[in-house]
N, C-alpha and C. Protein backbone atom coordinates (compact mmCIF):
# COMPACT_ATOMS: atom_id res chain seq x y z
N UNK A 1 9.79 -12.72 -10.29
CA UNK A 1 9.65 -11.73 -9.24
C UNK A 1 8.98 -12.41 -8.05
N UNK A 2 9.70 -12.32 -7.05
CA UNK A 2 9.18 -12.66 -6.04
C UNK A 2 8.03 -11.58 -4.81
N UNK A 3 7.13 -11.41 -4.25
CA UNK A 3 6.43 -10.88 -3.68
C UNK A 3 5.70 -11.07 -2.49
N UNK A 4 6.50 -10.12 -1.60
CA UNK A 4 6.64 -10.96 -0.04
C UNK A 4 5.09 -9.98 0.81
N UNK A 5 4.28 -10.98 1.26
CA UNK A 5 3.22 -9.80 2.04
C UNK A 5 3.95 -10.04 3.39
N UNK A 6 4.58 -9.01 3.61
CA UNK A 6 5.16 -8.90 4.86
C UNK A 6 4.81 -8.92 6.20
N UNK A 7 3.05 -8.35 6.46
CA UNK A 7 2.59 -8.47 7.52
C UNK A 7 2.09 -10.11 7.76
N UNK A 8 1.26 -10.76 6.44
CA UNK A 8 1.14 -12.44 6.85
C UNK A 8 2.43 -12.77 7.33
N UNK A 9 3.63 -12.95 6.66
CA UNK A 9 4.64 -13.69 6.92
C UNK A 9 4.79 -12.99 8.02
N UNK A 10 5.44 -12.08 8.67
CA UNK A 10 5.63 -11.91 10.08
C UNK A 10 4.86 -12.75 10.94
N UNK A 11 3.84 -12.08 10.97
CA UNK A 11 2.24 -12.58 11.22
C UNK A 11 2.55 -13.93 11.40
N UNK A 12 2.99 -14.91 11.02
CA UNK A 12 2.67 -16.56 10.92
C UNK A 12 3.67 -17.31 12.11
N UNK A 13 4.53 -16.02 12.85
CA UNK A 13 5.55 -17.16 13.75
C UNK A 13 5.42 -16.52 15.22
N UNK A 14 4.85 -16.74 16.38
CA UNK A 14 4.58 -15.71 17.85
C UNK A 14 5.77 -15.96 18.43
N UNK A 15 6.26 -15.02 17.46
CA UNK A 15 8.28 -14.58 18.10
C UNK A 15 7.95 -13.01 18.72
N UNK A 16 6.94 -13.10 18.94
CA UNK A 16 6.96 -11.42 19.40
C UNK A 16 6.88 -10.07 18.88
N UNK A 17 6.77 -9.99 17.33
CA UNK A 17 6.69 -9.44 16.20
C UNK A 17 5.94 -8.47 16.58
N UNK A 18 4.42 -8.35 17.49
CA UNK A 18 3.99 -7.16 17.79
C UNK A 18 4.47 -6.18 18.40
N UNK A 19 5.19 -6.67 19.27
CA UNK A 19 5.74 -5.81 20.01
C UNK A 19 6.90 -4.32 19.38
N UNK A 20 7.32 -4.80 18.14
CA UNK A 20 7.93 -4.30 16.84
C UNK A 20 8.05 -4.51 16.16
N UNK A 21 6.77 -4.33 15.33
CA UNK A 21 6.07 -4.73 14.01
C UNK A 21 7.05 -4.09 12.77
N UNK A 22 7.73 -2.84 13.10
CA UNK A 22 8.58 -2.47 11.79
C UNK A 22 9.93 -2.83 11.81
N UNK A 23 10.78 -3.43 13.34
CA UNK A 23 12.20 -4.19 13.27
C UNK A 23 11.41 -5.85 12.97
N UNK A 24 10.41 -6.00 13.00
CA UNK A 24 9.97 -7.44 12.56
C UNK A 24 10.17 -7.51 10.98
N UNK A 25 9.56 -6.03 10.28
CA UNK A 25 9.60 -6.03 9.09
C UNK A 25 10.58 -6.40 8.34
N UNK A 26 11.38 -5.23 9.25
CA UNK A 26 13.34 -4.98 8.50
C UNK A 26 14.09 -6.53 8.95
N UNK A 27 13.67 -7.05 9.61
CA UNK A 27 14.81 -8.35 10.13
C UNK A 27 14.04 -9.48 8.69
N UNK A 28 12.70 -9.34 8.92
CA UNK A 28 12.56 -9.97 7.67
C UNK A 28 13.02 -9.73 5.84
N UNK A 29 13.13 -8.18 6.02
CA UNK A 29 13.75 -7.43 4.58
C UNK A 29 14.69 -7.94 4.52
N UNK A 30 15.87 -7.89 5.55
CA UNK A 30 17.12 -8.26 5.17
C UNK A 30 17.18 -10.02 5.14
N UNK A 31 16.60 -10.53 5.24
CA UNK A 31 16.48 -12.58 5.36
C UNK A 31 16.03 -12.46 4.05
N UNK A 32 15.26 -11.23 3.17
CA UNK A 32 15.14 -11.82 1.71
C UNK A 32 16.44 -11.16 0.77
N UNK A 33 17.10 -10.66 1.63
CA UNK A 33 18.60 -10.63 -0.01
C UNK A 33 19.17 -11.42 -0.19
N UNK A 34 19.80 -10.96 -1.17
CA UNK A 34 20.82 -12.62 -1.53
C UNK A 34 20.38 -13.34 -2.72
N UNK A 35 18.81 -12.97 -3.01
CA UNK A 35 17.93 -13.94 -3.60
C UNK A 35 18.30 -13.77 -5.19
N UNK A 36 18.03 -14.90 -5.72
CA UNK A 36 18.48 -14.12 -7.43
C UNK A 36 17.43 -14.00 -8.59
N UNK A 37 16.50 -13.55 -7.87
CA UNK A 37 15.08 -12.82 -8.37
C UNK A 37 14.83 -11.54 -7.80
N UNK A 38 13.81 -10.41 -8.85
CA UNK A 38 13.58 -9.01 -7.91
C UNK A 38 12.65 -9.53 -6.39
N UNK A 39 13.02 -9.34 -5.27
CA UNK A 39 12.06 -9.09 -4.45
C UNK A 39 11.39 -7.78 -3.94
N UNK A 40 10.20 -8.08 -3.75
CA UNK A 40 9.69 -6.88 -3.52
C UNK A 40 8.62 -7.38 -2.60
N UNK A 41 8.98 -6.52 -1.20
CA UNK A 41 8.14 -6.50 0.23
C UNK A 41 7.77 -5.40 0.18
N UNK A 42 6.09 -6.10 0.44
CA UNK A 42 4.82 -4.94 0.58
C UNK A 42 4.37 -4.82 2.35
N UNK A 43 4.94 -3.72 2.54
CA UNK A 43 4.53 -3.56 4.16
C UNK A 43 3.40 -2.70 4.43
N UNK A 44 2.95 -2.48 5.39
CA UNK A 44 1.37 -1.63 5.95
C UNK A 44 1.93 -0.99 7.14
N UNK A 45 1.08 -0.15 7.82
CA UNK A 45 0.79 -0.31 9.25
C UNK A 45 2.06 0.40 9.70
N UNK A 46 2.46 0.00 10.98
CA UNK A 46 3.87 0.65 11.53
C UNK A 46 4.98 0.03 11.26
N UNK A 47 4.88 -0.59 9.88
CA UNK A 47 5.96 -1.13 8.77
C UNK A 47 5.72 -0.29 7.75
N UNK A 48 5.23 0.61 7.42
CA UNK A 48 5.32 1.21 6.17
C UNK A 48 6.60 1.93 6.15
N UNK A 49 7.29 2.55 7.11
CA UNK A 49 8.32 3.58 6.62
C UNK A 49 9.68 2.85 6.87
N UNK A 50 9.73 1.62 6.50
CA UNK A 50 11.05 0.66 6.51
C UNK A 50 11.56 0.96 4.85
N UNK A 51 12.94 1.31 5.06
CA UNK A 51 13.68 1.60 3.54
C UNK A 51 13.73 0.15 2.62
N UNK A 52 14.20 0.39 1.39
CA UNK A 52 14.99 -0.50 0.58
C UNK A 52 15.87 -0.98 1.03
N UNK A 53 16.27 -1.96 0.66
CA UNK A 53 17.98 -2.22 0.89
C UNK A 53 18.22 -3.01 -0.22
N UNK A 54 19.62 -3.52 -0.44
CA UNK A 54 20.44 -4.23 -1.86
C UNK A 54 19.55 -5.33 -2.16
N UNK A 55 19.16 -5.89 -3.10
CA UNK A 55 17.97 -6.71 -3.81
C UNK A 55 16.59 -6.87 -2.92
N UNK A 56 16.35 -5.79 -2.50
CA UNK A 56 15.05 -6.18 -1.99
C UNK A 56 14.12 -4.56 -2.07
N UNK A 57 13.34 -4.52 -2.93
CA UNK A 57 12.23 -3.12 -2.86
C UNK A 57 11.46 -3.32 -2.32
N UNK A 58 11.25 -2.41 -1.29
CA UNK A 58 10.24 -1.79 -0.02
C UNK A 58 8.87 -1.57 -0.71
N UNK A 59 7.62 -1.38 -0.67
CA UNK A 59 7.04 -1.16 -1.46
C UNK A 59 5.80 -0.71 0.27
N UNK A 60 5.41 0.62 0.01
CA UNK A 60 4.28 0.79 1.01
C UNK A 60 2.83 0.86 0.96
N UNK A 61 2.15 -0.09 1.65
CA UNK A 61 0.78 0.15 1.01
C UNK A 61 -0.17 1.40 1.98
N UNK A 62 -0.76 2.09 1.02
CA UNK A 62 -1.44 3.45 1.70
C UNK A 62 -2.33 2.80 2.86
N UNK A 63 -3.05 1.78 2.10
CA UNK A 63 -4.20 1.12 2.82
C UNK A 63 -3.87 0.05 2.98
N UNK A 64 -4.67 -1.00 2.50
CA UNK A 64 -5.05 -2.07 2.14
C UNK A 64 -3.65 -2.82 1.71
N UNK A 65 -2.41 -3.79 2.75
CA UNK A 65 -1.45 -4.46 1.63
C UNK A 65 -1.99 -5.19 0.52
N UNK A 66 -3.26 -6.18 1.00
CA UNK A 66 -3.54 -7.36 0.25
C UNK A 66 -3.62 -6.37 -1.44
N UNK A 67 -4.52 -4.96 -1.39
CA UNK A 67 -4.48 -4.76 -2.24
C UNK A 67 -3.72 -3.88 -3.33
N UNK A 68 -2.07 -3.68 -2.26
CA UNK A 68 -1.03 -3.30 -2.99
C UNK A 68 -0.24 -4.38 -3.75
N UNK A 69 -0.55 -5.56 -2.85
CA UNK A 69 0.24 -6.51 -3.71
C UNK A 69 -0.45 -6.91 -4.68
N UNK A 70 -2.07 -7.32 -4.65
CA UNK A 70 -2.40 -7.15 -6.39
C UNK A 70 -2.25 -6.03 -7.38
N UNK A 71 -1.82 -5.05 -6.70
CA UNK A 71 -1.54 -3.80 -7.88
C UNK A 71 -0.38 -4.44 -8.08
N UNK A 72 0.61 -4.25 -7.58
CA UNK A 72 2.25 -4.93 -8.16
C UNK A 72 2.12 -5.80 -9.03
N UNK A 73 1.44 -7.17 -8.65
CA UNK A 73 1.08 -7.86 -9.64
C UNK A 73 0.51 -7.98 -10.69
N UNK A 74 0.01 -7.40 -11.07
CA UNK A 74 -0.96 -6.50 -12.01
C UNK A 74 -0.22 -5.99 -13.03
N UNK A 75 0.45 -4.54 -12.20
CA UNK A 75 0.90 -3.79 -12.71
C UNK A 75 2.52 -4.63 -12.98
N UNK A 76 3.10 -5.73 -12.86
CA UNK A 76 4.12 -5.23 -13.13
C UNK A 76 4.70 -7.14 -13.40
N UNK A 77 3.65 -7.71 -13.28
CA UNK A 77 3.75 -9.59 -13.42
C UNK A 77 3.26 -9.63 -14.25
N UNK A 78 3.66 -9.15 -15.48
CA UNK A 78 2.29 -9.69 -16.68
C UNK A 78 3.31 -10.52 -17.99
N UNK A 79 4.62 -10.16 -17.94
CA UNK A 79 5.45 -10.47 -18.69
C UNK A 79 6.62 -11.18 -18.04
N UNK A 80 6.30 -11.54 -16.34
CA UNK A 80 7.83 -12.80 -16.26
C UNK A 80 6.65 -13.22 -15.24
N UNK A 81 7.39 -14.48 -14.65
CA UNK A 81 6.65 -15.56 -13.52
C UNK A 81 6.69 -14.68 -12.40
N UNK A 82 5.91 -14.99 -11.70
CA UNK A 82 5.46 -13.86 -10.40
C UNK A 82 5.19 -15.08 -9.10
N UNK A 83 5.77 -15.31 -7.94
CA UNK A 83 5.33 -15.81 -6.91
C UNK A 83 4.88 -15.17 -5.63
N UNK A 84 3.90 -14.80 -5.16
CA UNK A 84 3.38 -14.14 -3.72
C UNK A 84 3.53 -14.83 -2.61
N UNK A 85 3.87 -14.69 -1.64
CA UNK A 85 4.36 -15.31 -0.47
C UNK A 85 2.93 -14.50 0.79
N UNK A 86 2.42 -15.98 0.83
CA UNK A 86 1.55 -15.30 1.72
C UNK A 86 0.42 -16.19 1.88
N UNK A 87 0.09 -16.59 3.29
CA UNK A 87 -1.28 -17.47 3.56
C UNK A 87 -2.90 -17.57 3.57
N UNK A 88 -2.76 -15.90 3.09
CA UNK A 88 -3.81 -15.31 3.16
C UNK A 88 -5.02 -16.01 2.12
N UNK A 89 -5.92 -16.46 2.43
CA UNK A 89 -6.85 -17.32 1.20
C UNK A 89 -7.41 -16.57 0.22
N UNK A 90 -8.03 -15.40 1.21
CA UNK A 90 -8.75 -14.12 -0.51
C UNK A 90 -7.39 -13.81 -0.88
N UNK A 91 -6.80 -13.16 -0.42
CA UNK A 91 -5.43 -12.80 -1.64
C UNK A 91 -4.49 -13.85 -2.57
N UNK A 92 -4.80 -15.16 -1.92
CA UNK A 92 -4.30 -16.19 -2.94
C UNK A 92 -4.87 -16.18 -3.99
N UNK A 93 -6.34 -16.59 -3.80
CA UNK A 93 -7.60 -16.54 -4.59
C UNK A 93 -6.88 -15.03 -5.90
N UNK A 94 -7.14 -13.86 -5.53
CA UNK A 94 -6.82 -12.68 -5.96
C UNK A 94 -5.57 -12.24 -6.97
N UNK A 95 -4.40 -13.52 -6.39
CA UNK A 95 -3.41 -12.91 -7.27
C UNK A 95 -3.07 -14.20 -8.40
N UNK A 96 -3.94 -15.58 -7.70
CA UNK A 96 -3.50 -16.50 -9.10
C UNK A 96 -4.80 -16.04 -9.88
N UNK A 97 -5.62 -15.50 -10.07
CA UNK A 97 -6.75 -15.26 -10.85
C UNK A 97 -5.43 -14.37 -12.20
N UNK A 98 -5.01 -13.53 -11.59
CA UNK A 98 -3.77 -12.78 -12.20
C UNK A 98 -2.62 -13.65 -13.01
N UNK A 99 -2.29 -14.80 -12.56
CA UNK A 99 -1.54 -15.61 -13.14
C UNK A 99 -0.47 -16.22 -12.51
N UNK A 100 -0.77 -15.13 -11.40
CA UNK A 100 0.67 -15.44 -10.22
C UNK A 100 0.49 -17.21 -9.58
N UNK A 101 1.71 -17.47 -8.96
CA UNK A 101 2.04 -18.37 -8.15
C UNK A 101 1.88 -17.98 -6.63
N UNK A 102 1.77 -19.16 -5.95
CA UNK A 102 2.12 -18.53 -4.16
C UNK A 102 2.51 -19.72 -4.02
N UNK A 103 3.02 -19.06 -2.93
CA UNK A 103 3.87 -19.82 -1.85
C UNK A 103 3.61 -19.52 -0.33
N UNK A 104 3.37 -20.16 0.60
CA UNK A 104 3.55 -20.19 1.73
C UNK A 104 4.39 -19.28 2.85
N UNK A 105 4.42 -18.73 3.82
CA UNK A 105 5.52 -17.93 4.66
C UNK A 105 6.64 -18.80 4.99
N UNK A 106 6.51 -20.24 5.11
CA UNK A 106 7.65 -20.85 5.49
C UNK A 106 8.46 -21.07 4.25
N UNK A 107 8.13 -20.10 2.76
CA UNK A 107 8.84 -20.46 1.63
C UNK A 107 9.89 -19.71 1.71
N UNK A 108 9.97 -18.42 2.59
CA UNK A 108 11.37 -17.45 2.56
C UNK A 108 12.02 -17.56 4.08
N UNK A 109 13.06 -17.21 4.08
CA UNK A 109 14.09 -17.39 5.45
C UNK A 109 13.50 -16.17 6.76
N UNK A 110 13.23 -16.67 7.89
CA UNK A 110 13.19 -15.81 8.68
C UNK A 110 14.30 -15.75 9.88
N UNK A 111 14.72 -14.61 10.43
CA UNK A 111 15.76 -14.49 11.24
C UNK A 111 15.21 -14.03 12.48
């Protein structure tokens, strides 16, 4: 399972992303299909109400992403390999304590 923190990775390239933080989201949702693992992008903020689409689950965090994506992981990486995508140092720290892997933002395709 792959596990994308959507606001770091946006976050990591000044293409202008603030300016529309939730078509930043979705241009990034759709650069992760295709993939042949579950992905699942955890968005916040004025990315939360971006849909699903074909191999990729939307996932919204109420609050806190860093700490929706350790619930996912948690809740749902305990029985296959789990990689988090994301530069963030406490949430690295946070999700290999869990068992997970990370990876970097330049590990998935951006458009």
């Amino acid at each position: 399972m792959l596990v994308v923190d959507a606001a770091n990775v946006v976050g990591s390239v000044p293409d202008g992303w603030w300016r529309d933080r939730a078509g930043a989201a979705e241009r990034l949702r759709d650069a992760l299909q295709g993939r042949d693992e579950e992905v699942v992008l955890v968005v916040e903020g004025k990315a939360r109400n971006i849909s699903s689409v074909d191999g990729v689950r939307v996932v919204a965090a109420d609050g806190s992403g860093d700490d929706k994506i350790v619930e996912v992981v948690r809740s749902e990486g305990t029985d296959r390999p789990v990689t988090v995508v994301t530069a963030d140092r406490e949430l690295r720290r946070r999700v290999t304590a869990l068992g997970a892997e990370v990876a970097g933002p330049t590990s998935v395709p951006r458009r």
